[in-house]
N, C-alpha and C. Protein backbone atom coordinates (compact mmCIF):
# COMPACT_ATOMS: atom_id res chain seq x y z
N UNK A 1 0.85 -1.18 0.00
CA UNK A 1 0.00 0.00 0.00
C UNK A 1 0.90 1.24 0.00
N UNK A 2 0.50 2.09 -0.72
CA UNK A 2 1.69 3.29 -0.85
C UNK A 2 1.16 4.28 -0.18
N UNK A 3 1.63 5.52 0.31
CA UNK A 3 0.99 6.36 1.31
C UNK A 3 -0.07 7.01 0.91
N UNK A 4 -0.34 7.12 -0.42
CA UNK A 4 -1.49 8.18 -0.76
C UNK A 4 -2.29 6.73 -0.56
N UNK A 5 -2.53 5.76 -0.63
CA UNK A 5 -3.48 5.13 -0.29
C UNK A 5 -3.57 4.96 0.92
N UNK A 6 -2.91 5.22 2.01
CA UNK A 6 -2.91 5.11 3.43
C UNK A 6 -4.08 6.03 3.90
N UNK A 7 -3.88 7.35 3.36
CA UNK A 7 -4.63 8.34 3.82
C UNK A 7 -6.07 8.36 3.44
N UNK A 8 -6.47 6.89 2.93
CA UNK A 8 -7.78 6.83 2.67
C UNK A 8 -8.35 6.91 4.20
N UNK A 9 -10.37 7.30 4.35
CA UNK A 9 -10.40 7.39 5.94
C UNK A 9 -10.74 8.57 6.33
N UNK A 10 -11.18 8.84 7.54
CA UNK A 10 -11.62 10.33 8.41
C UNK A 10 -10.45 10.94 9.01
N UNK A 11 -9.73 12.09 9.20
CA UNK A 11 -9.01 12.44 9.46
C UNK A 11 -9.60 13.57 10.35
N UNK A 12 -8.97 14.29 11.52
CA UNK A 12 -9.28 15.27 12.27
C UNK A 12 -7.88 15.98 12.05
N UNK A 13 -7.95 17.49 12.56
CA UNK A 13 -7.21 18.59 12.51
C UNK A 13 -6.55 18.30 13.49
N UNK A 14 -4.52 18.60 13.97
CA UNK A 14 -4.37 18.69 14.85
C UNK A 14 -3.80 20.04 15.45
N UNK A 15 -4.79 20.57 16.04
CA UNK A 15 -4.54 21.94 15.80
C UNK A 15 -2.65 22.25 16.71
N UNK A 16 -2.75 21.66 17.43
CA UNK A 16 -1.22 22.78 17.96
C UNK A 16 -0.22 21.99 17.10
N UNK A 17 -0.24 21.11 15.56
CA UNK A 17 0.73 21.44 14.84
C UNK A 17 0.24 21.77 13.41
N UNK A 18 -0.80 22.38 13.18
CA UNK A 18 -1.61 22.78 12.25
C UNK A 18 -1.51 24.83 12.31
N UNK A 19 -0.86 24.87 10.90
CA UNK A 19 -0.86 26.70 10.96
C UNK A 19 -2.05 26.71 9.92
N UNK A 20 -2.96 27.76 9.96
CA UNK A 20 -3.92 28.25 8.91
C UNK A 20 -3.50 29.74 9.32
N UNK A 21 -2.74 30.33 8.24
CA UNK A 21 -2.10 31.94 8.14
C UNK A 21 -2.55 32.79 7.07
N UNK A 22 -2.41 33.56 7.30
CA UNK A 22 -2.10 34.87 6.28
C UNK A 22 -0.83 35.78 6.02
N UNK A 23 -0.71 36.61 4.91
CA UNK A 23 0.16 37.50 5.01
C UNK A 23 -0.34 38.69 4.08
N UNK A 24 0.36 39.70 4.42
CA UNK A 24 -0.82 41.11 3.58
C UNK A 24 0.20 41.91 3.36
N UNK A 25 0.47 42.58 2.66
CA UNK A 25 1.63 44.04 2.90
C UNK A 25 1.08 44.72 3.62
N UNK A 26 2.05 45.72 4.09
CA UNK A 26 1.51 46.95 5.18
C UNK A 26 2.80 47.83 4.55
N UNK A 27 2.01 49.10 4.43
CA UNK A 27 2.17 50.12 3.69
C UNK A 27 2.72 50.18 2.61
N UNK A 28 2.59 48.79 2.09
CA UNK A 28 3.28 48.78 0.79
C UNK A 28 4.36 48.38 0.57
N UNK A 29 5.45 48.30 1.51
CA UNK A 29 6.86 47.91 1.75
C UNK A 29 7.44 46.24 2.71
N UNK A 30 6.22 46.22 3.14
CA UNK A 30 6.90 44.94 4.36
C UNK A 30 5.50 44.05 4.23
N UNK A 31 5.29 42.84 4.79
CA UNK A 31 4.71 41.75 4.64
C UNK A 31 4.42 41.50 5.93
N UNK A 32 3.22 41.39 6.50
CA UNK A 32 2.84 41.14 7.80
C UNK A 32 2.10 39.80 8.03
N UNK A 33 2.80 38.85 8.96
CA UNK A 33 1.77 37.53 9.14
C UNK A 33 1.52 37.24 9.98
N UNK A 34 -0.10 36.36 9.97
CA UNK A 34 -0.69 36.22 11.51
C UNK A 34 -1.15 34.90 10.77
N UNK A 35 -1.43 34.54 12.37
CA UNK A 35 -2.98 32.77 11.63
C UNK A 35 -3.90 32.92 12.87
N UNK A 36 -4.35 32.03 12.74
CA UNK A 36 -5.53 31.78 13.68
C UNK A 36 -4.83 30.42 14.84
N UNK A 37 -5.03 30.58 15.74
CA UNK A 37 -4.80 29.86 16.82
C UNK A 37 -5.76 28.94 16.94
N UNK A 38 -7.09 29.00 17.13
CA UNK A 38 -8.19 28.33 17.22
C UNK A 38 -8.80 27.82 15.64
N UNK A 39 -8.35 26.58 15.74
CA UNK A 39 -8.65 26.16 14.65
C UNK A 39 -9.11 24.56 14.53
N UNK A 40 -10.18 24.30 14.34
CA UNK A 40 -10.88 22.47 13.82
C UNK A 40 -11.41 22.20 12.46
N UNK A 41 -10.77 20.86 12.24
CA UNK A 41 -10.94 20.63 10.99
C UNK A 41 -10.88 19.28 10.90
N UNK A 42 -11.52 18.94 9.68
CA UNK A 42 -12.19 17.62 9.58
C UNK A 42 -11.89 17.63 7.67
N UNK A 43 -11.32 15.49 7.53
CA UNK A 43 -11.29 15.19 6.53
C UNK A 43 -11.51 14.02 5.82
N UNK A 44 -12.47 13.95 4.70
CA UNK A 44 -12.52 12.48 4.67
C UNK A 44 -12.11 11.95 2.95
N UNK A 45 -10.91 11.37 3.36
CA UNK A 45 -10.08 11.50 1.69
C UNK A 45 -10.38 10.16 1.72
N UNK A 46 -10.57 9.73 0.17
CA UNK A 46 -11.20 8.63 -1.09
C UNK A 46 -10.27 8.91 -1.62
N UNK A 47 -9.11 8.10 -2.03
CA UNK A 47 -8.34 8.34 -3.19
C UNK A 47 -8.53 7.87 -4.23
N UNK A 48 -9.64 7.01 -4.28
CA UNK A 48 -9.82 6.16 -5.38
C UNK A 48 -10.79 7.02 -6.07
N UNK A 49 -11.70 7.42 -5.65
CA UNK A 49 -12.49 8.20 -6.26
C UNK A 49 -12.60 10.24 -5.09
N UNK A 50 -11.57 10.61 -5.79
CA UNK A 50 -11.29 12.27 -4.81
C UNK A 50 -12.88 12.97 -5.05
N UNK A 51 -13.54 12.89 -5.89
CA UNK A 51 -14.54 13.34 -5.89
C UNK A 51 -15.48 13.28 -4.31
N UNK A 52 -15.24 12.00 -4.16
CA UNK A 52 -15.93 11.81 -2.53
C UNK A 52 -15.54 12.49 -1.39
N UNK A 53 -14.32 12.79 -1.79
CA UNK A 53 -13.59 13.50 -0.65
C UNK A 53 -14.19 14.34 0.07
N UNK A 54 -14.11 15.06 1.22
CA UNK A 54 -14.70 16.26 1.79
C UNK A 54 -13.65 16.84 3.04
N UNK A 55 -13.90 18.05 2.78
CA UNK A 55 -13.01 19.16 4.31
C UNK A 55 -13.86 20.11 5.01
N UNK A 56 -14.03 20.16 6.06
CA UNK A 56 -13.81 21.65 6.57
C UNK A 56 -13.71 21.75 7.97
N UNK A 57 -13.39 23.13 7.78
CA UNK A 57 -12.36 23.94 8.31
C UNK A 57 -13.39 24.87 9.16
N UNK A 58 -12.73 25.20 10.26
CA UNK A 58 -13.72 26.29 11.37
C UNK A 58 -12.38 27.02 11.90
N UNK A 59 -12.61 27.91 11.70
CA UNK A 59 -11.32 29.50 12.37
C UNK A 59 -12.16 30.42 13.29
N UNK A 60 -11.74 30.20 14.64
CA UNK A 60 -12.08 31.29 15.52
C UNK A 60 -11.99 32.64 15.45
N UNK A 61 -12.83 33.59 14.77
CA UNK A 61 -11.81 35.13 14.52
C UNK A 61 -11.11 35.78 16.11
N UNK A 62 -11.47 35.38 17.04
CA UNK A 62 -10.89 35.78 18.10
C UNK A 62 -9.78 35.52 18.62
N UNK A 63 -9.06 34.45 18.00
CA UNK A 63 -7.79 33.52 18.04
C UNK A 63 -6.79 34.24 17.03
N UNK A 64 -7.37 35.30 16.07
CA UNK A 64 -6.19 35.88 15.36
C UNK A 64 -4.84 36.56 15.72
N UNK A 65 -3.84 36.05 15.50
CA UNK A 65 -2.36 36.31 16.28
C UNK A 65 -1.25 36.93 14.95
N UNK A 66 -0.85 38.16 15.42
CA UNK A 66 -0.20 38.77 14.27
C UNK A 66 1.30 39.05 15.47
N UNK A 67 1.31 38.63 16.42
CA UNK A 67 2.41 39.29 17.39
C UNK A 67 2.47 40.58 17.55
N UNK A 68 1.17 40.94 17.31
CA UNK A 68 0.97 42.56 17.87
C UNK A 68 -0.48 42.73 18.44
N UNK A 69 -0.41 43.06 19.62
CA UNK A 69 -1.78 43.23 20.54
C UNK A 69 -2.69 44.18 19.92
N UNK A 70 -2.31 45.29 19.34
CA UNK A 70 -3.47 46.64 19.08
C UNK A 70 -3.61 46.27 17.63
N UNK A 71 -2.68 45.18 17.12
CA UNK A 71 -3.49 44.97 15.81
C UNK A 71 -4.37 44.15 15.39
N UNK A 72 -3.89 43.07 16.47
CA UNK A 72 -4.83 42.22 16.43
C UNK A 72 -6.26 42.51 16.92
N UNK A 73 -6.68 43.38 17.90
CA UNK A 73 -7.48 43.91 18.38
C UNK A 73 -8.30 44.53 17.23
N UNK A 74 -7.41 45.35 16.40
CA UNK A 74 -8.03 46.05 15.38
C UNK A 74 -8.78 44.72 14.12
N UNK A 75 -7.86 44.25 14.08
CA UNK A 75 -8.81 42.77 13.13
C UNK A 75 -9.89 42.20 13.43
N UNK A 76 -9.69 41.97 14.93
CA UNK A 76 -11.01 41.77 15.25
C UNK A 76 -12.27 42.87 15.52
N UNK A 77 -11.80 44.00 14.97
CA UNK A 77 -13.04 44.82 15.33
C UNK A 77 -13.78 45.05 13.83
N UNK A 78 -15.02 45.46 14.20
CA UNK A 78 -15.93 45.93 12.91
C UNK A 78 -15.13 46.17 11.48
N UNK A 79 -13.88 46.99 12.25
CA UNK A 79 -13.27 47.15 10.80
C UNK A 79 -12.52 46.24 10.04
N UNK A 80 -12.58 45.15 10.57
CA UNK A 80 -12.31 44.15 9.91
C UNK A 80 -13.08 42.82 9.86
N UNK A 81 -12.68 42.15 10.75
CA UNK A 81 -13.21 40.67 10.91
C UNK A 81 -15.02 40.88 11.64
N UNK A 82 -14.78 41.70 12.45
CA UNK A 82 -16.26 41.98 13.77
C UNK A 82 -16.11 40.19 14.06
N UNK A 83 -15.56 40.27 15.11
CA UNK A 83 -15.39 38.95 15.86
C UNK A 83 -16.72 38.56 16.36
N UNK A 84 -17.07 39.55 17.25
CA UNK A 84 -18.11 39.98 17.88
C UNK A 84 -19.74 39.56 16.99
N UNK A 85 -19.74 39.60 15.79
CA UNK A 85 -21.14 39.50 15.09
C UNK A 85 -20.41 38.57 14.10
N UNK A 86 -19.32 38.55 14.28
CA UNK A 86 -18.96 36.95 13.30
C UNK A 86 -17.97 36.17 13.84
N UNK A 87 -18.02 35.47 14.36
CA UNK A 87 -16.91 34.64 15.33
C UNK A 87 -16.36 33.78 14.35
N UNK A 88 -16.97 32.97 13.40
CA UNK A 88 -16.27 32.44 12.93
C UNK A 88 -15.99 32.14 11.24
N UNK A 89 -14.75 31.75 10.59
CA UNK A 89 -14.48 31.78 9.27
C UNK A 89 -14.60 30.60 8.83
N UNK A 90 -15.47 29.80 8.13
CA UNK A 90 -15.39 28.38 7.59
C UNK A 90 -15.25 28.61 6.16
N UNK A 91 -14.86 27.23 5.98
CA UNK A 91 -14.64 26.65 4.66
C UNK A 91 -15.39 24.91 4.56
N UNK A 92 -16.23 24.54 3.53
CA UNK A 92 -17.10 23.69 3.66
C UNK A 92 -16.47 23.39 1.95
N UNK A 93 -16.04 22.04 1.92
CA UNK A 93 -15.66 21.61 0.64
C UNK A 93 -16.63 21.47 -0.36
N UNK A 94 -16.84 21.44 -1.86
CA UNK A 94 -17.84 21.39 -2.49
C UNK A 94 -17.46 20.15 -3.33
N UNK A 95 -16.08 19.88 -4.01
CA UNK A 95 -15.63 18.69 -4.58
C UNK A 95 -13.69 19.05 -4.56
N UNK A 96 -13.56 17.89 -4.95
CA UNK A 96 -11.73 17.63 -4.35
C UNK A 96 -11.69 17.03 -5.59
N UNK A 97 -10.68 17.05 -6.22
CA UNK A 97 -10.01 16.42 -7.46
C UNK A 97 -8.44 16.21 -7.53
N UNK A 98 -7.73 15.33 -7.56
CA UNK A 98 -6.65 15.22 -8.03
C UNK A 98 -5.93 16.19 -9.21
N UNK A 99 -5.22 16.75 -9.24
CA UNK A 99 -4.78 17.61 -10.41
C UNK A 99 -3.06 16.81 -10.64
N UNK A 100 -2.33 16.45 -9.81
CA UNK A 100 -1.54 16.01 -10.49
C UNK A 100 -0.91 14.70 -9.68
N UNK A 101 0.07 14.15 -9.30
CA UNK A 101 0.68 13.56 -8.19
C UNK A 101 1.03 14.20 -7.07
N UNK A 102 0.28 13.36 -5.58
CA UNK A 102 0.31 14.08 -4.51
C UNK A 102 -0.70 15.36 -4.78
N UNK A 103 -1.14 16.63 -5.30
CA UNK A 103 -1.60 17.16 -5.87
C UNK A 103 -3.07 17.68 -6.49
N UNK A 104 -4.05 18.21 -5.26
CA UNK A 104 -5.05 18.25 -5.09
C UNK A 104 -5.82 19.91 -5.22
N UNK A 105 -6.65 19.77 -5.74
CA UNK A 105 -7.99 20.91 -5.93
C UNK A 105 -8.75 20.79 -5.00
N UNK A 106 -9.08 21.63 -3.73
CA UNK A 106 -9.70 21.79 -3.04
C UNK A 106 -11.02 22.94 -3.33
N UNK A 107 -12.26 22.37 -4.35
CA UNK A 107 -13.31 23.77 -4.05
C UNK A 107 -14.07 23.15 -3.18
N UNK A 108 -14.48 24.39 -2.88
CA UNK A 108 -15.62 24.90 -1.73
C UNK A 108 -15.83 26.31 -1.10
N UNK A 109 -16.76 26.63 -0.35
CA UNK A 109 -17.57 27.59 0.39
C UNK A 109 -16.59 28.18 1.39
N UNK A 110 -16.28 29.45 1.01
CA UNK A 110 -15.50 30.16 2.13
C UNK A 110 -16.87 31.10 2.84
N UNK A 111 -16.37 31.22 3.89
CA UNK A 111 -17.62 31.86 4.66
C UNK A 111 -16.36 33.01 5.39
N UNK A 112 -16.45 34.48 5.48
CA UNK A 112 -15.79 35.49 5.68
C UNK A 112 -17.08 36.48 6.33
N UNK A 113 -16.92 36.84 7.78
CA UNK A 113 -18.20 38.03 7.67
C UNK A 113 -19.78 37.96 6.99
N UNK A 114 -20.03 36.89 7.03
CA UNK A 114 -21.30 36.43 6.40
C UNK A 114 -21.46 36.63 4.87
N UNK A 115 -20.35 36.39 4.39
CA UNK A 115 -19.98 36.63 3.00
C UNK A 115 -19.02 35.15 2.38
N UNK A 116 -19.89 34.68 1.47
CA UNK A 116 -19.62 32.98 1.39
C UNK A 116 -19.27 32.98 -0.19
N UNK A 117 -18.39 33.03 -0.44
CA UNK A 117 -17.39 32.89 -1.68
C UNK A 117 -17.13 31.82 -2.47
N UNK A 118 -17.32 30.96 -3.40
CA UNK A 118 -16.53 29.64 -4.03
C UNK A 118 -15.06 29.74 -4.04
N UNK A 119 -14.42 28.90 -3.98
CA UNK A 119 -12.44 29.30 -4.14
C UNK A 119 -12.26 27.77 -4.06
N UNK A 120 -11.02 27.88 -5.02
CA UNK A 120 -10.61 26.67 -5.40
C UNK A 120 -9.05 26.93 -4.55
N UNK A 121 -8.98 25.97 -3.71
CA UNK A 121 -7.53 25.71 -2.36
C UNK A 121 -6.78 24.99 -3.35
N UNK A 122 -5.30 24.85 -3.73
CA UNK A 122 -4.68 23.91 -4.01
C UNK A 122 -3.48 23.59 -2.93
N UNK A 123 -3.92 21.74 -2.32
CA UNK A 123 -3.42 21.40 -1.71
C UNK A 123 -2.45 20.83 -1.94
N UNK A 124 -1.04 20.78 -1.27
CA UNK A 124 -0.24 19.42 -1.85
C UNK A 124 -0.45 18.04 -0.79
N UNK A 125 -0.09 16.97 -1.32
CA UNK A 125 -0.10 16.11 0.04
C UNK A 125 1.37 16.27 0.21
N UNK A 126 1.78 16.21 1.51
CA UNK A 126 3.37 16.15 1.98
C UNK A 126 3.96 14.68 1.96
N UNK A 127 2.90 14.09 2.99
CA UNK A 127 3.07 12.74 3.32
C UNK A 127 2.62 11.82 4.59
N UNK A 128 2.69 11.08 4.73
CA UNK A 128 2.56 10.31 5.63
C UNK A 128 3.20 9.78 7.14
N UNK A 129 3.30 9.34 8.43
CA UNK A 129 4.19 8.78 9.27
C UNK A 129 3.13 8.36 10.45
N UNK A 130 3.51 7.28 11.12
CA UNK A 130 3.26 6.93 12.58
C UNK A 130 4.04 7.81 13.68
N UNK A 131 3.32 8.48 14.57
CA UNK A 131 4.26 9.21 15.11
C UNK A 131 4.59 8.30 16.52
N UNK A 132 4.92 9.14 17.27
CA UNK A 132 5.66 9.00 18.62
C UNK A 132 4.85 7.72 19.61
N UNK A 133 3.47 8.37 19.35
CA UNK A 133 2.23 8.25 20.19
C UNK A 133 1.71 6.70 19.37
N UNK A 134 2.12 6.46 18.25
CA UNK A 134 1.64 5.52 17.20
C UNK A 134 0.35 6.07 16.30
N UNK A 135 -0.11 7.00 16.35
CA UNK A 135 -1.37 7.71 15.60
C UNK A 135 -0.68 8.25 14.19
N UNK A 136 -1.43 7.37 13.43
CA UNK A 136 -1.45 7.79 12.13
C UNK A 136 -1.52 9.28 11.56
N UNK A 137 -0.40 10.01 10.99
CA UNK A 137 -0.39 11.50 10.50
C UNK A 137 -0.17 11.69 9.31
N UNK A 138 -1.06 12.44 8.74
CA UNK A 138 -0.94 13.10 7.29
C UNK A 138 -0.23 14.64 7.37
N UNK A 139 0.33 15.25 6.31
CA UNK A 139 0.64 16.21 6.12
C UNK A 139 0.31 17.33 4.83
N UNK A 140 -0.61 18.39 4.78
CA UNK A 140 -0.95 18.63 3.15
C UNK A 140 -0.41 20.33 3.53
N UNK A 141 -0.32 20.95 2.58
CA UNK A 141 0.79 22.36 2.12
C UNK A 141 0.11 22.80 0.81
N UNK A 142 -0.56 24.42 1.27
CA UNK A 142 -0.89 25.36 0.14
C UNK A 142 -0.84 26.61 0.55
N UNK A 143 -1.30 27.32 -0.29
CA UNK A 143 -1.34 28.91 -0.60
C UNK A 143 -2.78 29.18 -1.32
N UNK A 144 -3.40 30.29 -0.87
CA UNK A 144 -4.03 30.55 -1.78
C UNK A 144 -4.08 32.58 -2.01
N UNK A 145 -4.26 33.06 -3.06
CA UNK A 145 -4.37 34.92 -2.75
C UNK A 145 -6.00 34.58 -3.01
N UNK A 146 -6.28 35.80 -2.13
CA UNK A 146 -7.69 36.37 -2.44
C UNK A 146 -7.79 37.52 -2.37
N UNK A 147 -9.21 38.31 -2.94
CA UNK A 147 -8.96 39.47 -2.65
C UNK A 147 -9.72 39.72 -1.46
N UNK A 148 -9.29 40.52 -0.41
CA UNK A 148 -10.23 41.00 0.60
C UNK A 148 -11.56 41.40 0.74
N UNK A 149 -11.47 42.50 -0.54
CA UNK A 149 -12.64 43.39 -0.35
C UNK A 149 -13.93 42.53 -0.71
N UNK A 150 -13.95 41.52 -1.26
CA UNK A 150 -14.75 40.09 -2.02
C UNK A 150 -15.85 39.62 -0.27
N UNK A 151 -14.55 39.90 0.45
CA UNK A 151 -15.71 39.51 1.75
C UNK A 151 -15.99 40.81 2.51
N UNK A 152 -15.95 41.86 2.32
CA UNK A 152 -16.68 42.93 3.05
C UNK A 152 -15.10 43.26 4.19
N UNK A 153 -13.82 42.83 3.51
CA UNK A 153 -13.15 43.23 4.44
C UNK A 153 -12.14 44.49 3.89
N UNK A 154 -13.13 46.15 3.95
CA UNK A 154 -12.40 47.25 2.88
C UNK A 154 -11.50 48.20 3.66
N UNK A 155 -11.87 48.03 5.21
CA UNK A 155 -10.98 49.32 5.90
C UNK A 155 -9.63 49.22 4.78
N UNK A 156 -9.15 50.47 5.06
CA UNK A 156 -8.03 51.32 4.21
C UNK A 156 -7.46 52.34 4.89
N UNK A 157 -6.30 52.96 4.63
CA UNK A 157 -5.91 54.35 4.57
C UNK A 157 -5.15 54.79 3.43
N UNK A 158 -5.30 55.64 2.72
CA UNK A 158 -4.42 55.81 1.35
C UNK A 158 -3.29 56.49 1.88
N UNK A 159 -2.22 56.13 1.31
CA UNK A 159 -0.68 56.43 1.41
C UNK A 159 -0.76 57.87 0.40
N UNK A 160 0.33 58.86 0.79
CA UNK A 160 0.87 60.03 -0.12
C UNK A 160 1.01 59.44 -1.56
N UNK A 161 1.79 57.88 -1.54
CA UNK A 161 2.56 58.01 -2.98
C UNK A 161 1.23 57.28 -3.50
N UNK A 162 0.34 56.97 -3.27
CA UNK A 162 -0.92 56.70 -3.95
C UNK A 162 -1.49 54.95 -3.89
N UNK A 163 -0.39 54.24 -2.81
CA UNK A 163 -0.84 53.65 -2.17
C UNK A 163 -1.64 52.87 -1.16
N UNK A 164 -1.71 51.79 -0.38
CA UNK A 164 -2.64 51.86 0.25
C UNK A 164 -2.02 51.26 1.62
N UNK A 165 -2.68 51.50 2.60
CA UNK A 165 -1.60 51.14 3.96
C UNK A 165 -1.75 49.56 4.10
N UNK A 166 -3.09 48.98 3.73
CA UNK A 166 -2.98 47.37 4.08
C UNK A 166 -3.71 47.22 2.52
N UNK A 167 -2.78 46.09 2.08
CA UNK A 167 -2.73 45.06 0.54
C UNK A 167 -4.30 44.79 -0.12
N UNK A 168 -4.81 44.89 -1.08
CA UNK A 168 -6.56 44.53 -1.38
C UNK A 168 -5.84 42.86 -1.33
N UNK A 169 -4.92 42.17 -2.12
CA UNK A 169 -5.11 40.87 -1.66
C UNK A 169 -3.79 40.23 -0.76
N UNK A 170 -4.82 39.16 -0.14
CA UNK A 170 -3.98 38.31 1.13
C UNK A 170 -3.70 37.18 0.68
N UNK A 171 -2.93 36.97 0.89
CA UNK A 171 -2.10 35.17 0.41
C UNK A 171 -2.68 34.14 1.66
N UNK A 172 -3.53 33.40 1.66
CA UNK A 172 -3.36 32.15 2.65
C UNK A 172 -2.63 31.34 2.73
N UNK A 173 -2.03 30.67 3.76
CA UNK A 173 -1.17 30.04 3.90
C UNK A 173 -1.79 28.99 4.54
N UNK A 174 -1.10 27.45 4.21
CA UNK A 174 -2.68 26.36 4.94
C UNK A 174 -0.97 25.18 5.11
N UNK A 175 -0.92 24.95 6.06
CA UNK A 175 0.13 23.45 6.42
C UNK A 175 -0.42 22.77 7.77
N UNK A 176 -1.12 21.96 7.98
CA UNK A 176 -2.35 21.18 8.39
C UNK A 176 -1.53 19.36 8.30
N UNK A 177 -1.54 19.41 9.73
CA UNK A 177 -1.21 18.00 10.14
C UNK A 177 -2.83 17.82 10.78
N UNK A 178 -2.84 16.27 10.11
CA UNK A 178 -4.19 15.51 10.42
C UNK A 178 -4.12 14.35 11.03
N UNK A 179 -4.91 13.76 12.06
CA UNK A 179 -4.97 12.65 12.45
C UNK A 179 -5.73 11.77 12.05
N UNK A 180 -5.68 10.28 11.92
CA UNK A 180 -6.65 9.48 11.50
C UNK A 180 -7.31 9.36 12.72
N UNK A 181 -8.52 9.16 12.52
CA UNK A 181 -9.41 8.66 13.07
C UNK A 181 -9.64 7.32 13.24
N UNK A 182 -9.80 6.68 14.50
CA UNK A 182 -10.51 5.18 13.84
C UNK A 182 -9.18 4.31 14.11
C-alpha cells in the first residue's frame, strides 16, 4: 500500500501542529503575518475516487495572532473581521479532485463576515508517518491569494505616494497535520 493510499479514511485537525495563516503588505513595503490559533478541521479523503472526498475547516476570529496586541485587536473589530457578530471563518468543501501527483484541488464555500465565496484551495499532500504516540499522521501544504474586499473586508488608509496602507489581496497560507481517526 503506498501512502497516498494510506490516507484513505476520516481524518481530524491537529490543531497545535496545524498553521492556517495569512500575510498582507503593510504600507506597501513589508509583509505582515498572523494565523488563527483556534482552529478544527475535519477530513474524509477517497483516493480512489477524490470526488468523494470532503473538508472543513472552522477559524475562531478571536484567536487571530499577528504578534501585535493593538493589531490584532483592530482585526477583530468591525473594521475588519467583527469577531463579535462573526466569530467564525469556515470553509465547507464542495468537490476535491486530483490535479496532479500528490496534488489536489480543493473547491468549496468560504464563509468570511457572512460573506460565502466559491475558491478553489490547491493542496499538496506532503506525506505520511506513525508518530511517537503511534497515531497515524498526514501532512498537506498550500497557498491561496484572495482578494479582501470580495468579503466585506475594505478598511483602508491611502498612502501620499498613492498607495494603500494594508494590501486589497492576502495570500493564505494552509500546512495542516491531520490525524486518523478510527
Amino acid at each position: 500500500m503506498n501512502d497516498l493510499q494510506k490516507v484513505n479514511g476520516d481524518w481530524e485537525f491537529d490543531s497545535a501542529h496545524t498553521r492556517i495563516g495569512f500575510s498582507a503588505r503593510h504600507a506597501m513595503v513589508t509583509t505582515v503575518r498572523g494565523s488563527f490559533n483556534d482552529i478544527a478541521g475535519s477530513l474524509h479523503v477517497d483516493t480512489e475516487t477524490p470526488a468523494n472526498s470532503s473538508a472543513r475547516v472552522v477559524l475562531r476570529v478571536a484567536s487571530i495572532d499577528t504578534r501585535n496586541q493593538q493589531r490584532d485587536d483592530h482585526l477583530r473589530s468591525a473594521d475588519f473581521f467583527d469577531a463579535e457578530r462573526w466569530p467564525e471563518i469556515t470553509f465547507v468543501s464542495t468537490h476535491i479532485e486530483e490535479v496532479d501527483d500528490k496534488a489536489f484541488a480543493v473547491t468549496g464555500d468560504l464563509t468570511i463576515r457572512d460573506v460565502t465565496q466559491q475558491v478553489v484551495i490547491p493542496l499538496a499532500f506532503i506525506g505520511i508517518e506513525t508518530d511517537a504516540d503511534g497515531k497515524l499522521r498526514a501532512g498537506f501544504e498550500g497557498t491561496r491569494r484572495l482578494q479582501r474586499r470580495d468579503y466585506g473586508l475594505e478598511w483602508n488608509v491611502p498612502l501620499d505616494s498613492g498607495g494603500v496602507l494594508v494590501s486589497e489581496k492576502i495570500t493564505l497560507e494552509f500546512e495542516i497535520s491531520a490525524i486518523k481517526v478510527g
